[in-house]
N, C-alpha and C. Protein backbone atom coordinates (compact mmCIF):
# COMPACT_ATOMS: atom_id res chain seq x y z
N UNK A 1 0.84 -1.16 0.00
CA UNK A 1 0.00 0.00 0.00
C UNK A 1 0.90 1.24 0.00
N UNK A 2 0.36 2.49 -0.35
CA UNK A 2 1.35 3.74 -0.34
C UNK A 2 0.05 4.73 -0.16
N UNK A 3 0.71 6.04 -0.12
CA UNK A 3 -0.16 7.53 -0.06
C UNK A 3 0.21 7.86 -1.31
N UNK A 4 -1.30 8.44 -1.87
CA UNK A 4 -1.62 8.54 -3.38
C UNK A 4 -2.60 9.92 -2.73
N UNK A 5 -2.80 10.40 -3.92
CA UNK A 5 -4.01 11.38 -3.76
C UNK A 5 -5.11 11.35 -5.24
N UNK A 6 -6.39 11.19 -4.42
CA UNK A 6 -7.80 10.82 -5.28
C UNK A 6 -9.03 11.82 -4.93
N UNK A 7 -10.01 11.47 -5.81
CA UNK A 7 -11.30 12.31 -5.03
C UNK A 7 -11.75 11.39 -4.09
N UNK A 8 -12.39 12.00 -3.29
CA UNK A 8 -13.10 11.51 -2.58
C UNK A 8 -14.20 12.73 -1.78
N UNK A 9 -14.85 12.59 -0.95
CA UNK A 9 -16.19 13.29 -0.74
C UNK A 9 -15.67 13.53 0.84
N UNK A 10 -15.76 14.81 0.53
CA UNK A 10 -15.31 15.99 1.67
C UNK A 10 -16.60 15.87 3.23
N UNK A 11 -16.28 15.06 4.07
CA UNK A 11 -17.22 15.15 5.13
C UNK A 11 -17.68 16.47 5.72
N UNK A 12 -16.79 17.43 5.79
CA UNK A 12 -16.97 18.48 5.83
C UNK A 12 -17.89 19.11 5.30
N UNK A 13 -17.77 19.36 3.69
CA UNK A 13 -18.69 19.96 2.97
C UNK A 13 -19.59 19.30 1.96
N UNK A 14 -19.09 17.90 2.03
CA UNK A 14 -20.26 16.98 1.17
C UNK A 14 -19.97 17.16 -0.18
N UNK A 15 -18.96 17.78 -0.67
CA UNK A 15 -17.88 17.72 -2.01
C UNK A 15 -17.09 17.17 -2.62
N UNK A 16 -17.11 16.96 -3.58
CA UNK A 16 -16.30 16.24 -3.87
C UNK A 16 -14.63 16.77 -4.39
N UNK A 17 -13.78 16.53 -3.74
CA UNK A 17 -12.72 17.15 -3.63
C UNK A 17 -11.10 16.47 -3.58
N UNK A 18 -10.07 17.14 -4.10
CA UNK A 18 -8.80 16.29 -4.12
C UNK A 18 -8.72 15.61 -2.42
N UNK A 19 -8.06 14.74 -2.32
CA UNK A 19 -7.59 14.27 -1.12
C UNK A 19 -6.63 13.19 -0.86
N UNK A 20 -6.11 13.30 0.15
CA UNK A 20 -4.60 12.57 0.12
C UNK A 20 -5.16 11.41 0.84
N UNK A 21 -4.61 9.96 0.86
CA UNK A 21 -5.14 9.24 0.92
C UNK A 21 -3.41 8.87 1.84
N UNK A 22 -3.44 8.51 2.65
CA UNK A 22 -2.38 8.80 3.88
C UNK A 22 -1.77 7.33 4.22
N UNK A 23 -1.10 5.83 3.71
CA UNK A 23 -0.87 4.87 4.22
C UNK A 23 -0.42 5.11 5.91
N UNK A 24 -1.06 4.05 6.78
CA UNK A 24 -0.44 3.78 7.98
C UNK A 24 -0.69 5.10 8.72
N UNK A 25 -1.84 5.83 8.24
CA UNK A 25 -1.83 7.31 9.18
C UNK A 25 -2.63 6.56 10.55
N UNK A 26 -3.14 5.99 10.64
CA UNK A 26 -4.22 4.82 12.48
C UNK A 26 -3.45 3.83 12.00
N UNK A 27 -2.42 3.45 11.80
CA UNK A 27 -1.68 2.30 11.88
C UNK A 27 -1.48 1.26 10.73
N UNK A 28 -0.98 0.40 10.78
CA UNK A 28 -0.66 -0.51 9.78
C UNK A 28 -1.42 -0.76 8.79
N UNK A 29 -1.38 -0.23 7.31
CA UNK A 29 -2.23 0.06 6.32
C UNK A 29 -3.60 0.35 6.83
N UNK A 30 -3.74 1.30 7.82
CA UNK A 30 -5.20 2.11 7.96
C UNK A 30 -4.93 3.51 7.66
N UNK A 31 -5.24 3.66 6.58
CA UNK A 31 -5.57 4.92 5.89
C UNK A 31 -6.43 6.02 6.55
N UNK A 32 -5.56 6.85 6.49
CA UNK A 32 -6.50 8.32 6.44
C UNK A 32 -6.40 9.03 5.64
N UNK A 33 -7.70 9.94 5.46
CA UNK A 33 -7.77 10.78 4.44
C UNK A 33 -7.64 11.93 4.91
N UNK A 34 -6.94 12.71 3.92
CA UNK A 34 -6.91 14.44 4.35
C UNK A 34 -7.38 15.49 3.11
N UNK A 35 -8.28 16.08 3.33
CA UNK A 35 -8.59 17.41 2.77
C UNK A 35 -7.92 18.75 3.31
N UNK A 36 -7.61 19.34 2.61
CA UNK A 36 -6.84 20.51 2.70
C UNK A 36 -8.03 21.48 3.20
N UNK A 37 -7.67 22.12 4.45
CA UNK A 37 -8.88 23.08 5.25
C UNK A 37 -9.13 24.38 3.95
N UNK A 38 -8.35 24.67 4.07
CA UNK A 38 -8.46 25.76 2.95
C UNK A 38 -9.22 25.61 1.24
N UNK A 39 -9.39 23.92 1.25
CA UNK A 39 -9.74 23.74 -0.17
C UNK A 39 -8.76 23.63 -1.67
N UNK A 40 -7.18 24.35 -0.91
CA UNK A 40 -6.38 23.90 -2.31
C UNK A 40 -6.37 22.91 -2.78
N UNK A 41 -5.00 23.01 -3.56
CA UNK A 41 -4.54 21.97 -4.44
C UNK A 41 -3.38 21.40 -3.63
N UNK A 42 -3.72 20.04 -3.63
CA UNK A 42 -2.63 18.97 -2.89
C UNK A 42 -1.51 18.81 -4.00
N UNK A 43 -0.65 18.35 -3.08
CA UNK A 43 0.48 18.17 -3.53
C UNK A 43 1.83 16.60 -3.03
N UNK A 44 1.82 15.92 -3.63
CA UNK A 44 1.79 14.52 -2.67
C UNK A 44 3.30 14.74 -1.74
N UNK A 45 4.25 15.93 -2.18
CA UNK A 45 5.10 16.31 -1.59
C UNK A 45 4.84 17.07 -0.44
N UNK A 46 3.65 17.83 0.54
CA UNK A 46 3.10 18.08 0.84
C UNK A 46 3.13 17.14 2.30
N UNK A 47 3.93 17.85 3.67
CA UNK A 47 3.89 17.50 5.13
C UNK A 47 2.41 17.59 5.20
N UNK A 48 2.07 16.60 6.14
CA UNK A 48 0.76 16.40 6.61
C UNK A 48 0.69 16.92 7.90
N UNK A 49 0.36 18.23 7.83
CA UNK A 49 0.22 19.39 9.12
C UNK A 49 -1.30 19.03 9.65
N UNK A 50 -1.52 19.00 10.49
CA UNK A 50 -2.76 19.02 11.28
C UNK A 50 -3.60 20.08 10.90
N UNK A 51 -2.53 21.13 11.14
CA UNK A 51 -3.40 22.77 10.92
C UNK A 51 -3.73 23.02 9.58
N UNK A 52 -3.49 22.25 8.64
CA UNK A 52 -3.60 22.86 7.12
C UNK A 52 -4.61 21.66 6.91
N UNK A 53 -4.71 20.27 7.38
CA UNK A 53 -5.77 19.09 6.95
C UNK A 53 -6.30 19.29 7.64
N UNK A 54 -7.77 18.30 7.51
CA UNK A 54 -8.48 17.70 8.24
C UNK A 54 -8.39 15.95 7.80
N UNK A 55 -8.12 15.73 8.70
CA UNK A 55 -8.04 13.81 7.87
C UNK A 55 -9.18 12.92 9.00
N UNK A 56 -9.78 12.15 8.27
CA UNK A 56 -10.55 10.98 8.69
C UNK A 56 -9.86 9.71 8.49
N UNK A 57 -10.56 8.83 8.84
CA UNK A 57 -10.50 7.25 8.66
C UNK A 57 -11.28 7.25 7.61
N UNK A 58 -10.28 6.30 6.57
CA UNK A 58 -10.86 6.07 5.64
C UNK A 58 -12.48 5.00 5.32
N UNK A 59 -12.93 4.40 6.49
CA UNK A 59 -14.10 3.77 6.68
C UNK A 59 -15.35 4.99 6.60
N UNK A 60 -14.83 6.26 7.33
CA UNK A 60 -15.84 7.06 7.39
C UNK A 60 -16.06 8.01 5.98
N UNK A 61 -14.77 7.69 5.36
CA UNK A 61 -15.01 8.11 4.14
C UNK A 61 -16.15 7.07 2.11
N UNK A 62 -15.56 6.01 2.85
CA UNK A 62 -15.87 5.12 2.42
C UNK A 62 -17.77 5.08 2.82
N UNK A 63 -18.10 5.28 4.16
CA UNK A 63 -19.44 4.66 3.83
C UNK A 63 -20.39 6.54 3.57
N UNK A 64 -19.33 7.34 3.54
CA UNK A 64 -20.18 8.70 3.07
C UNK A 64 -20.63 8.50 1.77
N UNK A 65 -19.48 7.61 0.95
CA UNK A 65 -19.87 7.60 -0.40
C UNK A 65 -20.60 6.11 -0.73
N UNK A 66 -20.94 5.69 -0.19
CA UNK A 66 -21.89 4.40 -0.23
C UNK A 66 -23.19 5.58 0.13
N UNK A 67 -23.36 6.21 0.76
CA UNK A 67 -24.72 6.91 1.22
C UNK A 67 -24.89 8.13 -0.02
N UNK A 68 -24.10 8.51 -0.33
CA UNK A 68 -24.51 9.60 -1.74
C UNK A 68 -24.66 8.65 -2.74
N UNK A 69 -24.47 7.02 -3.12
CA UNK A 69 -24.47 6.82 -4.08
C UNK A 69 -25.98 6.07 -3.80
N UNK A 70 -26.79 5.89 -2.83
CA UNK A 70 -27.96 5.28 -2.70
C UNK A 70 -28.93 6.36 -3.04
């Protein structure tokens, strides 16, 4: 597994938006996702600051978009 960046659906704002997709961020291949607070453009070179993301677990991202797609 690795950190890639994809869309995925902004819990925040219910958007669909770039986001970094974080290997091993809750531990051993448990992914988190981060949206950029501000809304830019990611960059996979790009420190994963607290103050500039917001990141979830990727489960909670996963069943947001099971629920927009019903």
């Amino acid at each position: 597994m690795s950190t890639y960046i994809d869309q995925a659906i902004n819990p925040k704002t219910n958007k669909v938006q770039s986001a970094f997709f974080i290997d091993d961020y809750y531990g051993t291949h448990n992914y988190g996702v981060g949206f950029r607070k501000d809304g830019g453009k990611i960059n996979i070179r790009d420190d994963i600051v607290e103050s500039e993301y917001e990141i979830y677990p990727i489960e909670q991202i996963k069943t947001q978009a099971e629920e927009s797609n019903s």
